[in-house]
C-alpha atoms as a PDB file:
ATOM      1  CA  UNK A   1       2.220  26.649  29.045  1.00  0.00           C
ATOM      2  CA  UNK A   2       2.509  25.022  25.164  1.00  0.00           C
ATOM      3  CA  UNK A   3       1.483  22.100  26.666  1.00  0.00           C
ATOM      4  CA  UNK A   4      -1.275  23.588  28.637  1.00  0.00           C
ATOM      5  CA  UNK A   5      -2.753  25.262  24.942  1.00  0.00           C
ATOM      6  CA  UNK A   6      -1.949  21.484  23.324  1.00  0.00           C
ATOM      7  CA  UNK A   7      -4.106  19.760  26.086  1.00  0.00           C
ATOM      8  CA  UNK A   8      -7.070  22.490  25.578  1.00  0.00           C
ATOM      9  CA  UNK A   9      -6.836  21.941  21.802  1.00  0.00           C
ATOM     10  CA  UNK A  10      -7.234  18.353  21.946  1.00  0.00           C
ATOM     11  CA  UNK A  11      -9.926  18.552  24.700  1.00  0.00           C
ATOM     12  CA  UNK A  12     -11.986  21.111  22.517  1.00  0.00           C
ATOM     13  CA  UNK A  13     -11.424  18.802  19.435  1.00  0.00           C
ATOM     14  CA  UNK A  14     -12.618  15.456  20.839  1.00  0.00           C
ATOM     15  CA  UNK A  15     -16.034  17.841  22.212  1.00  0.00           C
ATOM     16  CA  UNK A  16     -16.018  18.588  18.555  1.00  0.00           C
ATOM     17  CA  UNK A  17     -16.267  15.191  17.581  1.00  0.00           C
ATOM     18  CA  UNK A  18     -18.589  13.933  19.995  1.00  0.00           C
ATOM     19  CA  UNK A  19     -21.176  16.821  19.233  1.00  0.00           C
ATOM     20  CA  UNK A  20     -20.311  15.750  15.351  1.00  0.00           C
ATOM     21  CA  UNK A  21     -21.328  12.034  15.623  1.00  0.00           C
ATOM     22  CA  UNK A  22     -24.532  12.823  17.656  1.00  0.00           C
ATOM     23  CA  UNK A  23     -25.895  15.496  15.140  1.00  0.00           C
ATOM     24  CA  UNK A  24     -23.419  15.418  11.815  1.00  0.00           C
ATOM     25  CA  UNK A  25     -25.465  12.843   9.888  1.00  0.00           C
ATOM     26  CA  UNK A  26     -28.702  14.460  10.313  1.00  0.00           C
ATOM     27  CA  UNK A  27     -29.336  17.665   8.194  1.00  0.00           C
ATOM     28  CA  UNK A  28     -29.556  20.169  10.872  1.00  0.00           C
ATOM     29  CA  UNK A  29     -27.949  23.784  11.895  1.00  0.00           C
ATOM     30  CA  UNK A  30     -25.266  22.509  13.346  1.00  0.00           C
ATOM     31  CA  UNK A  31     -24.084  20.030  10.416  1.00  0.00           C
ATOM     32  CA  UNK A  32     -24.995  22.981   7.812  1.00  0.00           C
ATOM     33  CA  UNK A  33     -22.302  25.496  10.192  1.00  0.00           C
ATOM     34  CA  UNK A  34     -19.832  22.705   9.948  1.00  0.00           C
ATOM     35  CA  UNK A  35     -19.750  22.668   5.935  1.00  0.00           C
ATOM     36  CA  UNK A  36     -19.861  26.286   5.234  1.00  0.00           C
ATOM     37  CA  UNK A  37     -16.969  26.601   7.939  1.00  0.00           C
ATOM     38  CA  UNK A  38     -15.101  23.622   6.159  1.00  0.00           C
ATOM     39  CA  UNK A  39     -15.464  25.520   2.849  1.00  0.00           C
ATOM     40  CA  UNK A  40     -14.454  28.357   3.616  1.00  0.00           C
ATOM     41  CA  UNK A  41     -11.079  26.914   5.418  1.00  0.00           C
ATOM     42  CA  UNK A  42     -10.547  24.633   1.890  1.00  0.00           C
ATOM     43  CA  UNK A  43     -11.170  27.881  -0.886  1.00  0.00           C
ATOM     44  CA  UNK A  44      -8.587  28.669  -2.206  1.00  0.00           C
ATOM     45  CA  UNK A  45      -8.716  32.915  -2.455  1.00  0.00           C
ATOM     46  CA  UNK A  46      -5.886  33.596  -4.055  1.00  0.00           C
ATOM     47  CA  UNK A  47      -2.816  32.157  -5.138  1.00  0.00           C
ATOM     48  CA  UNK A  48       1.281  33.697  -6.218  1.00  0.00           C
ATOM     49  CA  UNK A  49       2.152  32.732  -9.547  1.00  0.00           C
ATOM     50  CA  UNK A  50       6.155  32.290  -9.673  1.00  0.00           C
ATOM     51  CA  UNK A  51       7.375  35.614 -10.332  1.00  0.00           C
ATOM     52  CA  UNK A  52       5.496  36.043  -6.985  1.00  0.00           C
ATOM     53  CA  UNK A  53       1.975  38.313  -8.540  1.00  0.00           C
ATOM     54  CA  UNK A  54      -1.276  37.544  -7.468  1.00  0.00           C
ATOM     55  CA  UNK A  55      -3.360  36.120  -9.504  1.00  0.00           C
ATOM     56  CA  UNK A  56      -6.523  37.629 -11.038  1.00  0.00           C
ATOM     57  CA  UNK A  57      -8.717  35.682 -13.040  1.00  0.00           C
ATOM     58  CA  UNK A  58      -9.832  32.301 -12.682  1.00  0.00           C
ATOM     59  CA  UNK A  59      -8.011  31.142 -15.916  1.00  0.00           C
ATOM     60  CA  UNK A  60      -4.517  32.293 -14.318  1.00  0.00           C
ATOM     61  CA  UNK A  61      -4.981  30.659 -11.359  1.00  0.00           C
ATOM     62  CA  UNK A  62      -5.773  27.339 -13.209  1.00  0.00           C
ATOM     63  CA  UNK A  63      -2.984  27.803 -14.647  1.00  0.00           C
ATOM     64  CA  UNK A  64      -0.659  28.289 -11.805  1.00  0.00           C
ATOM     65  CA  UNK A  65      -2.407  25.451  -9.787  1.00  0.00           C
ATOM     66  CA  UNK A  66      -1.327  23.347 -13.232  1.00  0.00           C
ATOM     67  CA  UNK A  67       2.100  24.253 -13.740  1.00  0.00           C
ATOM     68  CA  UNK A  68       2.477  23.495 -10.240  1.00  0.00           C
ATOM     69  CA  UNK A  69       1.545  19.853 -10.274  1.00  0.00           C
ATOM     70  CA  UNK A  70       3.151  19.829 -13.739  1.00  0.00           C
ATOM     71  CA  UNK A  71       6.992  20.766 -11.928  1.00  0.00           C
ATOM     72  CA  UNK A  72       6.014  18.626  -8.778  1.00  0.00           C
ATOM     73  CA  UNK A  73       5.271  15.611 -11.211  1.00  0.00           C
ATOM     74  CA  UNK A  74       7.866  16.168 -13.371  1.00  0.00           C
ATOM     75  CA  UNK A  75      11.681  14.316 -13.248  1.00  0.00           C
ATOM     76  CA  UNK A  76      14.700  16.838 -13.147  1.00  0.00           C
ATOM     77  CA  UNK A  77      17.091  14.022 -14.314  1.00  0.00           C
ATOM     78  CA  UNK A  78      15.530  11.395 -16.597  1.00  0.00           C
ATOM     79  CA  UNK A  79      18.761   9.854 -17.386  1.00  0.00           C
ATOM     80  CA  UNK A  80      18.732   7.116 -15.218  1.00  0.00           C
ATOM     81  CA  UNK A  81      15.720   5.344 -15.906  1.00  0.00           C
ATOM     82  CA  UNK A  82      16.972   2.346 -17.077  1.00  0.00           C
ATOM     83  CA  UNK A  83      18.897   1.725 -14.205  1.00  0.00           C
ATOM     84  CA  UNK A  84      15.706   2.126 -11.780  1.00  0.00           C
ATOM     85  CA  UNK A  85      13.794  -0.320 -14.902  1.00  0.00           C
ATOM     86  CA  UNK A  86      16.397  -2.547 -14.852  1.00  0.00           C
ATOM     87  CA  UNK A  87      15.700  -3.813 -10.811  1.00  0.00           C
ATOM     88  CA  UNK A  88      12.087  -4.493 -11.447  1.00  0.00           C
ATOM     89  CA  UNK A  89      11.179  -7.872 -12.784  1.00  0.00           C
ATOM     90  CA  UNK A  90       9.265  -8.159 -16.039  1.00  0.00           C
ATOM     91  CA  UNK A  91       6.159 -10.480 -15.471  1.00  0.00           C
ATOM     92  CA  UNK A  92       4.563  -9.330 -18.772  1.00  0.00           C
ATOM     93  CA  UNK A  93       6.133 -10.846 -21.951  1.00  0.00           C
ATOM     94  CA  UNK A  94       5.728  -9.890 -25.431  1.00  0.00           C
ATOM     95  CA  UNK A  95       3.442 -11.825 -26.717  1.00  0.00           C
ATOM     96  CA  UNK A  96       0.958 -11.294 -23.605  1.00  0.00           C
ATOM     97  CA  UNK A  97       1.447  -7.384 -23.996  1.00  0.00           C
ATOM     98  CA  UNK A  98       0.164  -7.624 -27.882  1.00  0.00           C
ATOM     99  CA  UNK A  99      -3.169  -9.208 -26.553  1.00  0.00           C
ATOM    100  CA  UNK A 100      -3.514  -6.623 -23.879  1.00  0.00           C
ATOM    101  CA  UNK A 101      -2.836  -3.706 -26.695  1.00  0.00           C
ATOM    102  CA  UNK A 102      -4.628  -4.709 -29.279  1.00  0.00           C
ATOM    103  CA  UNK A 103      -8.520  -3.781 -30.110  1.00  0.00           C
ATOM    104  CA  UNK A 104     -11.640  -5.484 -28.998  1.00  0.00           C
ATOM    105  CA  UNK A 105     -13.494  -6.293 -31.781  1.00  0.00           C
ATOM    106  CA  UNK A 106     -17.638  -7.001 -31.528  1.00  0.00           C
ATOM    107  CA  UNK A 107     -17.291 -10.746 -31.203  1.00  0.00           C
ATOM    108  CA  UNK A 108     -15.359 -10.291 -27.781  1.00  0.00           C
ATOM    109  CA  UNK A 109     -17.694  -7.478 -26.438  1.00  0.00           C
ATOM    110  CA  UNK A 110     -20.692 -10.009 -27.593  1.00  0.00           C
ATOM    111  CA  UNK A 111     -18.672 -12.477 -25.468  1.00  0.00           C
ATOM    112  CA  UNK A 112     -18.291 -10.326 -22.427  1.00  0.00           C
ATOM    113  CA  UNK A 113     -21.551  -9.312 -22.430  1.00  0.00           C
END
């Protein structure tokens, strides 16, 4: 029976599809249904901050959305960078990295241009 609902998902999918690349690059009823449906599946109501409230205002949920990225970017043990630096070869020397870091002055963007 799974398999059965699987089958009819895929099969109403693909119709999808088809009807999309006959008529979803012209502006008509049909393509204007499939953005307003696609927006509302991608907005983003509400959200739970961490101690698991809903936010209310915009500002707290920009918040939230930023302190998540912030913990999912973030390293929980920092002491071993060196050892991860150490296994990557340095094609960069020091002299090349004080010509990338230093500023352009006008004669060079004179150049360039």
């Amino acid at each position: 029976l799974q398999q059965a609902y699987v089958e009819e998902a895929l099969y109403w999918k693909s119709k999808a599809r088809i009807k999309w690349l006959q008529a979803g690059d012209r502006n008509t009823k049909f393509f204007q249904a499939c953005v307003k449906q696609r927006r509302g599946i991608n907005a983003v109501d509400n959200l739970l901050n961490n101690r698991g409230v809903k936010c209310k205002s915009k500002s707290e949920t920009v918040e939230v959305i930023s302190d998540y990225f912030q913990k999912m970017f973030q390293s929980e043990n920092p002491v071993f960078v060196e050892d991860v630096l150490s296994g990557i070869h340095v094609s960069i020397t020091a002299a090349m990295n004080l010509k990338l870091t230093r500023t352009v002055d006008e004669q060079e963007i004179k150049a360039a241009l």
